[in-house]
Protein backbone atom coordinates (compact mmCIF):
# COMPACT_ATOMS: atom_id res chain seq x y z
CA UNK A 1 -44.54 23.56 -1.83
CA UNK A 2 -43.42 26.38 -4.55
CA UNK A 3 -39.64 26.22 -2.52
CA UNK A 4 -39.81 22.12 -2.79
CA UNK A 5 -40.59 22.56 -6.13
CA UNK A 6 -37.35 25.22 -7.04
CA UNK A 7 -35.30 22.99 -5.22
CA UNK A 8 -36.38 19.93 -7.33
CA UNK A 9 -36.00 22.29 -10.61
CA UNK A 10 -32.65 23.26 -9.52
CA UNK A 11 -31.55 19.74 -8.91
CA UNK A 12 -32.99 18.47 -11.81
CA UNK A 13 -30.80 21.11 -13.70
CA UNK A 14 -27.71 20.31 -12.16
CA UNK A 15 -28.40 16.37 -12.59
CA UNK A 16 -28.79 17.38 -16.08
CA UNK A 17 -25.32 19.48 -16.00
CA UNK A 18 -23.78 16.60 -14.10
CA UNK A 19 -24.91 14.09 -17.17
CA UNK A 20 -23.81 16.22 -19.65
CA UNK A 21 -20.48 16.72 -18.18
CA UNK A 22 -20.60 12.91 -17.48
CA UNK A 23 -21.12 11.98 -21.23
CA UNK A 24 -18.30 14.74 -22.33
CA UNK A 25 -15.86 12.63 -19.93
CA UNK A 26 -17.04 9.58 -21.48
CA UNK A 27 -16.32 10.43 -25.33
CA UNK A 28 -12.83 12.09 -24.38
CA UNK A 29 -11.79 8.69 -22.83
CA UNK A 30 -13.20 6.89 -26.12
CA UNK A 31 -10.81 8.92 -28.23
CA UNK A 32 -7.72 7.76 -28.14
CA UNK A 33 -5.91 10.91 -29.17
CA UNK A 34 -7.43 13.44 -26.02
CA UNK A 35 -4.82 13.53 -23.22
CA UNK A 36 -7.35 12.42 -20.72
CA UNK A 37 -7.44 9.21 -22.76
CA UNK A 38 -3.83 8.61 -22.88
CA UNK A 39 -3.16 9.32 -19.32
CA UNK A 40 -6.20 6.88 -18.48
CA UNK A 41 -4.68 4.09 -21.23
CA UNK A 42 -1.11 4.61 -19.23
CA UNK A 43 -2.57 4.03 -15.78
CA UNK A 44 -4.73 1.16 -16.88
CA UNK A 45 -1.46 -0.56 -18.70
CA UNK A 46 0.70 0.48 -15.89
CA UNK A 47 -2.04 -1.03 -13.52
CA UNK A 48 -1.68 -4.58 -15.82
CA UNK A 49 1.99 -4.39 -15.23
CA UNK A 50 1.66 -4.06 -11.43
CA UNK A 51 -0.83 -6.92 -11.33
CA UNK A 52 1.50 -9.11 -13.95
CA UNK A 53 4.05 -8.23 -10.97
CA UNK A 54 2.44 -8.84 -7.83
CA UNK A 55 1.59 -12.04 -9.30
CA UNK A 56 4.84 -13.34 -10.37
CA UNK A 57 5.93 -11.74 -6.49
CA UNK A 58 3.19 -14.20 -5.00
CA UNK A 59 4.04 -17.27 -6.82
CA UNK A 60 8.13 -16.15 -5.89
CA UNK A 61 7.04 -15.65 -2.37
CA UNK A 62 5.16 -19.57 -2.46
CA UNK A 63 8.26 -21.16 -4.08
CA UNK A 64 10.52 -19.31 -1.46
CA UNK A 65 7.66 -20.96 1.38
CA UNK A 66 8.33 -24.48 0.24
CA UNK A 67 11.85 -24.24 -0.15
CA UNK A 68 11.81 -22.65 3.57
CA UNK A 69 9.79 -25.39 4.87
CA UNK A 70 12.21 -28.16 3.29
CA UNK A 71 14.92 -26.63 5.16
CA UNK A 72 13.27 -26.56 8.15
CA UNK A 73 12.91 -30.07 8.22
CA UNK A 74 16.45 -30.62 6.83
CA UNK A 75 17.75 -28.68 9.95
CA UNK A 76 15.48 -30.41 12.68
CA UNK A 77 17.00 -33.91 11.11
CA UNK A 78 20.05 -32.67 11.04
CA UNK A 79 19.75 -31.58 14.61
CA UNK A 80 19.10 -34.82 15.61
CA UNK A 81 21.27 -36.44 13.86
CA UNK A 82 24.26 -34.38 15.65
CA UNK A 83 22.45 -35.06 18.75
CA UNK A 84 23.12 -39.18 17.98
CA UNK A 85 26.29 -38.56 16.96
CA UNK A 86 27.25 -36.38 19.81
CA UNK A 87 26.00 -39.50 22.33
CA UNK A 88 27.84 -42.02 20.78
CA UNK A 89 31.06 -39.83 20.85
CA UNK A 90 30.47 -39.14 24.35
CA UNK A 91 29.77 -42.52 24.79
CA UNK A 92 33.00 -43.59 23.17
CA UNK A 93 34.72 -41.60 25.23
């Protein structure tokens, strides 16, 4: 019981270390002149960026779908229409 209850001390200490060094991490990110705060700022803007991005990639890659499809069907009616046109010139023949 007495080595439960050291072990519970201790880890009640280091919780409270933990916290403490928690909090610390906390008010260096809320000022805005600590480095830790302008490296987190720069990642968090340069994360905004790379979302602004993707998005503007996905709505690219959507048009560039379409468009793709529209061909496709351009093609397979064009196909066919060579394939008419290559009868009746055989068929002129």
């Amino acid at each position: 019981v007495a080595a439960l209850q050291d072990e519970k001390n201790s880890l009640m200490s280091e919780n409270e270390i933990m916290n403490d060094r928690l909090e610390q991490l906390d008010d260096s990110l809320d000022d805005p002149n600590t480095a830790v705060a302008k490296k987190y700022f720069h990642a968090q803007l340069q994360l905004e960026q790379l979302q602004e991005e993707n998005f503007r990639l996905e709505a690219a890659k959507d048009d560039y779908r379409v468009h793709c499809e529209d061909l496709e069907k351009q093609l397979i009616e064009l196909q066919h229409r060579n394939n008419e046109l290559t009868s009746l010139a055989e068929e002129s023949r």
